[in-house]
PDB file of N, CA and C in Angstrom:
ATOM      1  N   UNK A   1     117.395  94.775 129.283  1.00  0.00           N
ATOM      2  CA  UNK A   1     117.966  95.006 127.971  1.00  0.00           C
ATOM      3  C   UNK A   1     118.952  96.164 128.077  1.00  0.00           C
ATOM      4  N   UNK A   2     120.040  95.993 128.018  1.00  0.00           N
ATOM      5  CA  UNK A   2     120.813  97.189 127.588  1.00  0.00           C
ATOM      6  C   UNK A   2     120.856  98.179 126.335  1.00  0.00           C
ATOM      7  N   UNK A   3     121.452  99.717 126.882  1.00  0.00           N
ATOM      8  CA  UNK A   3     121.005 100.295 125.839  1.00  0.00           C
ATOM      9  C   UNK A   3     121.267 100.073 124.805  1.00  0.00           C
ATOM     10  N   UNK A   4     122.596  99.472 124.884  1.00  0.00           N
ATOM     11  CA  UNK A   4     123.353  98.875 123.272  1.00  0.00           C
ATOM     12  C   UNK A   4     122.328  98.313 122.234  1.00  0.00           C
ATOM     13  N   UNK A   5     121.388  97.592 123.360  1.00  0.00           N
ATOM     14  CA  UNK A   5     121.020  96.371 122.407  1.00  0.00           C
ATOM     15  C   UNK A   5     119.849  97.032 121.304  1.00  0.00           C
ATOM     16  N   UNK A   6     119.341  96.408 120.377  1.00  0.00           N
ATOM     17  CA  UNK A   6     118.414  96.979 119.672  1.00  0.00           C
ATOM     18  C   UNK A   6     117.239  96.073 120.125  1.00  0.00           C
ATOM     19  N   UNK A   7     115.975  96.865 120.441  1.00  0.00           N
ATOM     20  CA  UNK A   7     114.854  96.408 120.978  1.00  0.00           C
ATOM     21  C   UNK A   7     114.450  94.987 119.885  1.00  0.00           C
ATOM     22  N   UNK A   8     113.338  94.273 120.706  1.00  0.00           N
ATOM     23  CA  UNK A   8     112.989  92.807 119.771  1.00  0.00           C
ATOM     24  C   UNK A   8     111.317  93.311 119.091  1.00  0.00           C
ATOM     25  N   UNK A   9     111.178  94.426 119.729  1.00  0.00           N
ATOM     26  CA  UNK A   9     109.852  94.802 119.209  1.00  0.00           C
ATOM     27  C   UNK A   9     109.628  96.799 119.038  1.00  0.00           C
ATOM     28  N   UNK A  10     108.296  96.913 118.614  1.00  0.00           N
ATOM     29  CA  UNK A  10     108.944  98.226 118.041  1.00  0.00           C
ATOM     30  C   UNK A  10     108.170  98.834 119.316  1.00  0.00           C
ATOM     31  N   UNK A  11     108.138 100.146 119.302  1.00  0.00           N
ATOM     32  CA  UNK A  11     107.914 101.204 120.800  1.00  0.00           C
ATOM     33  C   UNK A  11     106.483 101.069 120.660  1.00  0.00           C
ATOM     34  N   UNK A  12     105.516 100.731 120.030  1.00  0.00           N
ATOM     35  CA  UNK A  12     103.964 100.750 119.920  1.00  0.00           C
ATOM     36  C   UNK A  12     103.837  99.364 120.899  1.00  0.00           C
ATOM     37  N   UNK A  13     104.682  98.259 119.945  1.00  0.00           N
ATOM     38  CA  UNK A  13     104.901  96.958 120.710  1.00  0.00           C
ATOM     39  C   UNK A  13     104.649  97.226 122.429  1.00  0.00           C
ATOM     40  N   UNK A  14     106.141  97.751 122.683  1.00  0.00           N
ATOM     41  CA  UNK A  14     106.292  97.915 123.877  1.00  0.00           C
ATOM     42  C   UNK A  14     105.669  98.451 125.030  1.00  0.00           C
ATOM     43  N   UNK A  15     105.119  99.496 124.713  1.00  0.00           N
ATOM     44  CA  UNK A  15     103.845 100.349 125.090  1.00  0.00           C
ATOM     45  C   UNK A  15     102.589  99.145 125.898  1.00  0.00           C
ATOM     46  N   UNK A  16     102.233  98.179 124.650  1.00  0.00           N
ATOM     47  CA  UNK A  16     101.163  96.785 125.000  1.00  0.00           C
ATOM     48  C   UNK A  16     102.102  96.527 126.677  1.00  0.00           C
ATOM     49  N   UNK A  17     103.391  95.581 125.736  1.00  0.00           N
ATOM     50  CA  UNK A  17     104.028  94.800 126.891  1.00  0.00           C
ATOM     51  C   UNK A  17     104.132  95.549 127.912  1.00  0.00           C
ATOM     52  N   UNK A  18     104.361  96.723 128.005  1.00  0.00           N
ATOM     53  CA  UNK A  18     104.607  97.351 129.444  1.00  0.00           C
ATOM     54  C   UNK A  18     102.752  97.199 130.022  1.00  0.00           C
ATOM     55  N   UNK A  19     102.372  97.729 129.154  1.00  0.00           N
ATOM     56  CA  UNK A  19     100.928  98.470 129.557  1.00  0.00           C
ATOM     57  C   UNK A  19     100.132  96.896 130.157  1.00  0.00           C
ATOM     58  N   UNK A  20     100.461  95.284 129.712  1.00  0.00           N
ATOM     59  CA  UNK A  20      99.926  94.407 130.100  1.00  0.00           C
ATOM     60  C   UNK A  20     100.372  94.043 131.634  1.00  0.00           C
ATOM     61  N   UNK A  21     102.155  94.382 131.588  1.00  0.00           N
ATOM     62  CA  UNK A  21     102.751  93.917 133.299  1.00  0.00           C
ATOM     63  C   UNK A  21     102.288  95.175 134.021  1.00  0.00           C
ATOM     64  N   UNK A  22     101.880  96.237 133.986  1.00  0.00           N
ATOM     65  CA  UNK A  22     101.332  97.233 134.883  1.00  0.00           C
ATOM     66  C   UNK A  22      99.910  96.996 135.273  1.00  0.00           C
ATOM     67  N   UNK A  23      99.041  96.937 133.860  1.00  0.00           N
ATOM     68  CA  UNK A  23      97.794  96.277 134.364  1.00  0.00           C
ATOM     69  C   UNK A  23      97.760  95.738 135.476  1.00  0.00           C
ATOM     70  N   UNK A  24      98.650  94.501 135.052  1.00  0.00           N
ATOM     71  CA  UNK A  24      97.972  93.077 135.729  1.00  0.00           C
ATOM     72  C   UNK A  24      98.718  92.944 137.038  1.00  0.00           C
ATOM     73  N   UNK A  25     100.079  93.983 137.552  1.00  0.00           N
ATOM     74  CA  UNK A  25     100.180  93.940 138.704  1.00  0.00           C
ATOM     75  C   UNK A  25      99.275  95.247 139.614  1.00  0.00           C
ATOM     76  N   UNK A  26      98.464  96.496 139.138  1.00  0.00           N
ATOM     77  CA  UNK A  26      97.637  97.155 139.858  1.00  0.00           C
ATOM     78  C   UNK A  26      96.529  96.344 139.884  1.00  0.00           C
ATOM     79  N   UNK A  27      95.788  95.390 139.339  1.00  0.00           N
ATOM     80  CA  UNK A  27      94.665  94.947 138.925  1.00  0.00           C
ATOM     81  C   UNK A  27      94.982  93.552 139.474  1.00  0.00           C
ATOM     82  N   UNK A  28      95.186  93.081 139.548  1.00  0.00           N
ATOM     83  CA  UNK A  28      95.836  91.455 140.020  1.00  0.00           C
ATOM     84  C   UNK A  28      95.075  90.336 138.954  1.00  0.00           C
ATOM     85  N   UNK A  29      94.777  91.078 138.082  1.00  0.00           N
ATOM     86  CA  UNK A  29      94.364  90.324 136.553  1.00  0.00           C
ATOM     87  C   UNK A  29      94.430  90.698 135.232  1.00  0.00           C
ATOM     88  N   UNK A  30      94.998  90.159 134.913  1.00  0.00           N
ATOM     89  CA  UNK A  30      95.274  90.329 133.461  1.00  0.00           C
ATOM     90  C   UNK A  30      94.347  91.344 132.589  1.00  0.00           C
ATOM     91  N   UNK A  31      94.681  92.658 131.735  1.00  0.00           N
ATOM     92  CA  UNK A  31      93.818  93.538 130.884  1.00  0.00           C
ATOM     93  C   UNK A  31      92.871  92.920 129.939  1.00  0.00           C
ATOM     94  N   UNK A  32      91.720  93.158 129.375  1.00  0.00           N
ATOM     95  CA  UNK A  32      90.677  92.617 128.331  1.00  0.00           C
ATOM     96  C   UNK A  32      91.193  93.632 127.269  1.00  0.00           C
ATOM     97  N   UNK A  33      90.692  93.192 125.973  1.00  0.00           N
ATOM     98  CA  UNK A  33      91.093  93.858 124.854  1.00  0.00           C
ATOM     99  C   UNK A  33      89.773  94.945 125.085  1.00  0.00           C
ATOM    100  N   UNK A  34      88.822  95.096 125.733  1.00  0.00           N
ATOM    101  CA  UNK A  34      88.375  96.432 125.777  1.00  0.00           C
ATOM    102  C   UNK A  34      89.392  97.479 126.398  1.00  0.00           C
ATOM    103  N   UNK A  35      90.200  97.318 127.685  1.00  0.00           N
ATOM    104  CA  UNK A  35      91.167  97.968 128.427  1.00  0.00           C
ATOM    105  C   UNK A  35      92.373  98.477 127.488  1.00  0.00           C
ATOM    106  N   UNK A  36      92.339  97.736 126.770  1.00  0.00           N
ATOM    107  CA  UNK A  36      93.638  97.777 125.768  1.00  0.00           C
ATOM    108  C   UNK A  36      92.935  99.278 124.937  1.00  0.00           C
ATOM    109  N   UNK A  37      91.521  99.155 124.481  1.00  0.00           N
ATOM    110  CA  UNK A  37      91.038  99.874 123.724  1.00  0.00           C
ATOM    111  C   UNK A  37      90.688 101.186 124.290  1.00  0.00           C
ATOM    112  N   UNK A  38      90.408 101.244 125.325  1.00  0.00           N
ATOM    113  CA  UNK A  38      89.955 102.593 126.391  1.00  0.00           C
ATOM    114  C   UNK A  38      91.356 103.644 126.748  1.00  0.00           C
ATOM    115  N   UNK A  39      92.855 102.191 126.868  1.00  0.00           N
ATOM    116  CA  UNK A  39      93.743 103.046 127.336  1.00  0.00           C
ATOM    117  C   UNK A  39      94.384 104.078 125.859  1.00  0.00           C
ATOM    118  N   UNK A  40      94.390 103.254 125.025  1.00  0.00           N
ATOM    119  CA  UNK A  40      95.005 103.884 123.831  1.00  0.00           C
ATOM    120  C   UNK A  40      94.366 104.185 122.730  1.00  0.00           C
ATOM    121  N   UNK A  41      93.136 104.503 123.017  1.00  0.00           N
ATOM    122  CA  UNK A  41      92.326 104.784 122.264  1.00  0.00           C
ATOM    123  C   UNK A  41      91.942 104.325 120.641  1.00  0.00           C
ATOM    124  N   UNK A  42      92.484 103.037 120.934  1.00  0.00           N
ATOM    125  CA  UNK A  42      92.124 102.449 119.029  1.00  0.00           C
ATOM    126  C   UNK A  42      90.922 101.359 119.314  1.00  0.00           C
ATOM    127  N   UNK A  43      90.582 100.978 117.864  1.00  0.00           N
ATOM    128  CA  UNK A  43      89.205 100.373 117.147  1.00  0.00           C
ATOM    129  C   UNK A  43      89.916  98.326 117.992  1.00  0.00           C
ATOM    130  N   UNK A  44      88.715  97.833 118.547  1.00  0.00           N
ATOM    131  CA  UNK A  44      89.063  96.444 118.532  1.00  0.00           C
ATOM    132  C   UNK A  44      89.946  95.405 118.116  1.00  0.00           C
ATOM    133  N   UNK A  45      89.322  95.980 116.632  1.00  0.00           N
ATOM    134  CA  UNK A  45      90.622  95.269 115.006  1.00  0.00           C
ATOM    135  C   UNK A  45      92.052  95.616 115.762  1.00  0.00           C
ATOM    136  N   UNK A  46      91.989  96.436 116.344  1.00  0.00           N
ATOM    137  CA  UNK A  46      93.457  97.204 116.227  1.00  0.00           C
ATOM    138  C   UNK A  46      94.083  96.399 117.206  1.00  0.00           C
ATOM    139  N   UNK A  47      93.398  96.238 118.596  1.00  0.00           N
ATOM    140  CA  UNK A  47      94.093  95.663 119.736  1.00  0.00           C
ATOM    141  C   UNK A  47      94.337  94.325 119.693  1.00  0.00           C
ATOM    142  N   UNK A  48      93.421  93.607 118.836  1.00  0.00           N
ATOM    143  CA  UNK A  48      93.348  91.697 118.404  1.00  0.00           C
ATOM    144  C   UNK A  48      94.282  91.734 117.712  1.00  0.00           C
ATOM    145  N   UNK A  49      94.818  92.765 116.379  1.00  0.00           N
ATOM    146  CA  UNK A  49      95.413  92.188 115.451  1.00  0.00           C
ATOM    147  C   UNK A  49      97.071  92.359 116.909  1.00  0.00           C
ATOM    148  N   UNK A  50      97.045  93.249 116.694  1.00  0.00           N
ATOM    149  CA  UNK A  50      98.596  93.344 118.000  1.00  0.00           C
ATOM    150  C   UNK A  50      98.640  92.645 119.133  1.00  0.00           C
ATOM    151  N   UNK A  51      97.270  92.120 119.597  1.00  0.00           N
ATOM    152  CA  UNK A  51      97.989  90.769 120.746  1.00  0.00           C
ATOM    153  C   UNK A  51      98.080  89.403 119.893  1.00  0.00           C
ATOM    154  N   UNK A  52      97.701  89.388 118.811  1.00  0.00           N
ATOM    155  CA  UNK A  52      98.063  88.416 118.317  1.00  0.00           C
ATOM    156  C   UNK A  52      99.527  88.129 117.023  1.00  0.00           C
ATOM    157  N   UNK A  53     100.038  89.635 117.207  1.00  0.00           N
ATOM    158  CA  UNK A  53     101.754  89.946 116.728  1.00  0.00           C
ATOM    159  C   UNK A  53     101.880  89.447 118.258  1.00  0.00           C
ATOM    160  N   UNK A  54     102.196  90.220 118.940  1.00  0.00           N
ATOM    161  CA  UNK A  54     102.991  89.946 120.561  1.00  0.00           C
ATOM    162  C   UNK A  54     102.955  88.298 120.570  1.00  0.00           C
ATOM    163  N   UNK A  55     101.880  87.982 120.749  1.00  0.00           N
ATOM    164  CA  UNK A  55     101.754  86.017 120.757  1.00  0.00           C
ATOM    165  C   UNK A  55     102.665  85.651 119.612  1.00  0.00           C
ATOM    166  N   UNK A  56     102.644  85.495 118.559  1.00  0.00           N
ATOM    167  CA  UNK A  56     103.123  85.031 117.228  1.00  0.00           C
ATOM    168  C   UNK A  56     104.761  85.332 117.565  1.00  0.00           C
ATOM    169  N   UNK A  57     105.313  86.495 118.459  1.00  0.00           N
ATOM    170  CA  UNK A  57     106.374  86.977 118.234  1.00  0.00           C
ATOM    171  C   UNK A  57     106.885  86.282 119.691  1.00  0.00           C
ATOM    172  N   UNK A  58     105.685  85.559 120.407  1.00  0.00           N
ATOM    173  CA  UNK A  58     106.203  84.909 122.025  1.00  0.00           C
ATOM    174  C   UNK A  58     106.737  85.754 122.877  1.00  0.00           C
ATOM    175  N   UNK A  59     106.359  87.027 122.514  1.00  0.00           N
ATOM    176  CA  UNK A  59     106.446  87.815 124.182  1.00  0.00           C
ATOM    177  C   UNK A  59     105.531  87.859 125.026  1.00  0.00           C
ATOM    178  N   UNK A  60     104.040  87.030 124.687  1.00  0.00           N
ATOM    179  CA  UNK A  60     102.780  87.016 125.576  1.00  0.00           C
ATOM    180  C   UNK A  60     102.064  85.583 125.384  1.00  0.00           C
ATOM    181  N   UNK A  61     101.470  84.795 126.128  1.00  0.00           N
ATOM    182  CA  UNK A  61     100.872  84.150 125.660  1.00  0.00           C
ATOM    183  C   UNK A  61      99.483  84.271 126.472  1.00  0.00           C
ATOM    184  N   UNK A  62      98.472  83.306 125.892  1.00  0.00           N
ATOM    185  CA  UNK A  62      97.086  83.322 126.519  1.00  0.00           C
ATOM    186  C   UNK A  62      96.648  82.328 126.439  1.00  0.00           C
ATOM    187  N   UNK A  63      95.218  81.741 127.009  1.00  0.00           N
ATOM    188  CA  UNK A  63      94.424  80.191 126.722  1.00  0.00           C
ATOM    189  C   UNK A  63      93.235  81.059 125.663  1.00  0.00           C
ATOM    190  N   UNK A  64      93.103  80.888 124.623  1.00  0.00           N
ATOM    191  CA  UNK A  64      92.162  80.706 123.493  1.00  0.00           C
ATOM    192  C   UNK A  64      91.150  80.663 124.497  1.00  0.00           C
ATOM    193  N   UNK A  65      89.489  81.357 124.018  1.00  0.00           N
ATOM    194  CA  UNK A  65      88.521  80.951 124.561  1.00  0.00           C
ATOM    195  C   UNK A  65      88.354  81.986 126.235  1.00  0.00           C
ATOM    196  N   UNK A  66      89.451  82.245 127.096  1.00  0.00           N
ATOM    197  CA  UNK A  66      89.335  82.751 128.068  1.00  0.00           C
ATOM    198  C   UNK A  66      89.437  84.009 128.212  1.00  0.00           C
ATOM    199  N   UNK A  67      89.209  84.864 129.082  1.00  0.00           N
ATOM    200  CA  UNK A  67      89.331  86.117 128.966  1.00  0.00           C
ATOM    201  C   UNK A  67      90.205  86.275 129.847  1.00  0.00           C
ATOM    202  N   UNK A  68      91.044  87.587 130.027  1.00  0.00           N
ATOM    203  CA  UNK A  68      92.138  87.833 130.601  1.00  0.00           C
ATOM    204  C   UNK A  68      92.495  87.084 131.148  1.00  0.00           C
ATOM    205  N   UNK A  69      93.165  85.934 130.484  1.00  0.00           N
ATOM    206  CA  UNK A  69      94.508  85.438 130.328  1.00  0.00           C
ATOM    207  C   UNK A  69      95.808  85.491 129.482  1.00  0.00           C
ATOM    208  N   UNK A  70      95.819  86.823 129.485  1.00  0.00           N
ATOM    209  CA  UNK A  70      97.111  87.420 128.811  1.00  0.00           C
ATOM    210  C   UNK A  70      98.314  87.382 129.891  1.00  0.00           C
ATOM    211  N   UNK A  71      99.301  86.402 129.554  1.00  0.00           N
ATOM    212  CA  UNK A  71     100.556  86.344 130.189  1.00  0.00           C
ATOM    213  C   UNK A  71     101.748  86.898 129.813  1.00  0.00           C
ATOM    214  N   UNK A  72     102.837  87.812 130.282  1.00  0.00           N
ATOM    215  CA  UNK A  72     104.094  87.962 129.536  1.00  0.00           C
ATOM    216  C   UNK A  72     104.625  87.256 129.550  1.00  0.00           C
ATOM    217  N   UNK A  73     105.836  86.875 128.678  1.00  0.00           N
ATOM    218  CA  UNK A  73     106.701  85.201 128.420  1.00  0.00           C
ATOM    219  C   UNK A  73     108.092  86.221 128.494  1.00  0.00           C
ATOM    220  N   UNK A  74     108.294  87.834 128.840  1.00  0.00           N
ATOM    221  CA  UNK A  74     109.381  88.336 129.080  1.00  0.00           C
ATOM    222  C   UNK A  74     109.520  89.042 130.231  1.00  0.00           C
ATOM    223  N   UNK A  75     110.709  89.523 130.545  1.00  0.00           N
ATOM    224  CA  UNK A  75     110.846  89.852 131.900  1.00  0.00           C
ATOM    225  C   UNK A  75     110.702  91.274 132.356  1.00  0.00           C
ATOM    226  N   UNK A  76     110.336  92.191 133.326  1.00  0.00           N
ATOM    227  CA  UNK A  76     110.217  93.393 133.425  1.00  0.00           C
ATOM    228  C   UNK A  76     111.201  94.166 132.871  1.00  0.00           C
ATOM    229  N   UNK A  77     112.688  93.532 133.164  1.00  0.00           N
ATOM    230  CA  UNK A  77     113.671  94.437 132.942  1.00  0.00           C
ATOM    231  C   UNK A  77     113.855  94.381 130.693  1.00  0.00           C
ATOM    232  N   UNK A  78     113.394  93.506 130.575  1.00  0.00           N
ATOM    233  CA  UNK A  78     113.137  93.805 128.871  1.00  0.00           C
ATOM    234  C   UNK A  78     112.098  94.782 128.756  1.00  0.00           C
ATOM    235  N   UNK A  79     111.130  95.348 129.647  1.00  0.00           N
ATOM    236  CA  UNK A  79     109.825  96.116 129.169  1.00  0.00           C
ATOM    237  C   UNK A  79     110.773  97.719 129.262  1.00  0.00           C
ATOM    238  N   UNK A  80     110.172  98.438 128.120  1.00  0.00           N
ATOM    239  CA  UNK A  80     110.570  99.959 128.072  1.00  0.00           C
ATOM    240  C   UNK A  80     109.899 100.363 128.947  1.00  0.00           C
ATOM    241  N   UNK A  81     109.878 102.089 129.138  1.00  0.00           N
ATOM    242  CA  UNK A  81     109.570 102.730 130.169  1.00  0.00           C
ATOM    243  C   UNK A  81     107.937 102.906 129.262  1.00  0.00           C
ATOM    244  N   UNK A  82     106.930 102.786 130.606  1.00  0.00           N
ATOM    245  CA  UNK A  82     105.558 102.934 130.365  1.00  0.00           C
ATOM    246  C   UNK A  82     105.332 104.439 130.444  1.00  0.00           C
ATOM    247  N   UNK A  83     104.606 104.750 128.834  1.00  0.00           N
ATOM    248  CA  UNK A  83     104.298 106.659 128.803  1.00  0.00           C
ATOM    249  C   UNK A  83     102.777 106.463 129.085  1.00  0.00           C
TER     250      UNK A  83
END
């Protein structure tokens, strides 16, 4: 993404998306919404309702029913810098 451009999601967004392609390339599997919850310290509600914006918005998808199968559907060079 260039700097010009205006991001497709907001910096909390981005934070997930980065924080899912880092996961899952140190880990060689995809994060659980507990991981989600340990790294950034919010309530369950919090991490379901936002992977399921990211899905709805098609920057991630997953198989229903499975556990870490959270996929990105965008490319590294769209992910912001991971804080």
């Amino acid at each position: 993404m260039n700097k010009e451009e205006s991001p497709l999601f907001t910096a909390k967004q981005g934070q997930y998306l980065a924080f899912i392609y880092y996961y899952t390339k140190v880990n060689g599997i995809a994060p659980a919404e507990s991981d989600f919850e340990r790294y950034f310290g919010t309530a369950s509600s919090s991490v379901h309702s936002m992977i399921s914006v990211l899905k709805k918005k098609k920057f991630i998808t997953s198989v229903t029913g499975k556990s870490r199968s959270i996929e990105l559907l965008i490319g590294k060079d769209q992910l912001p810098e991971f804080k």
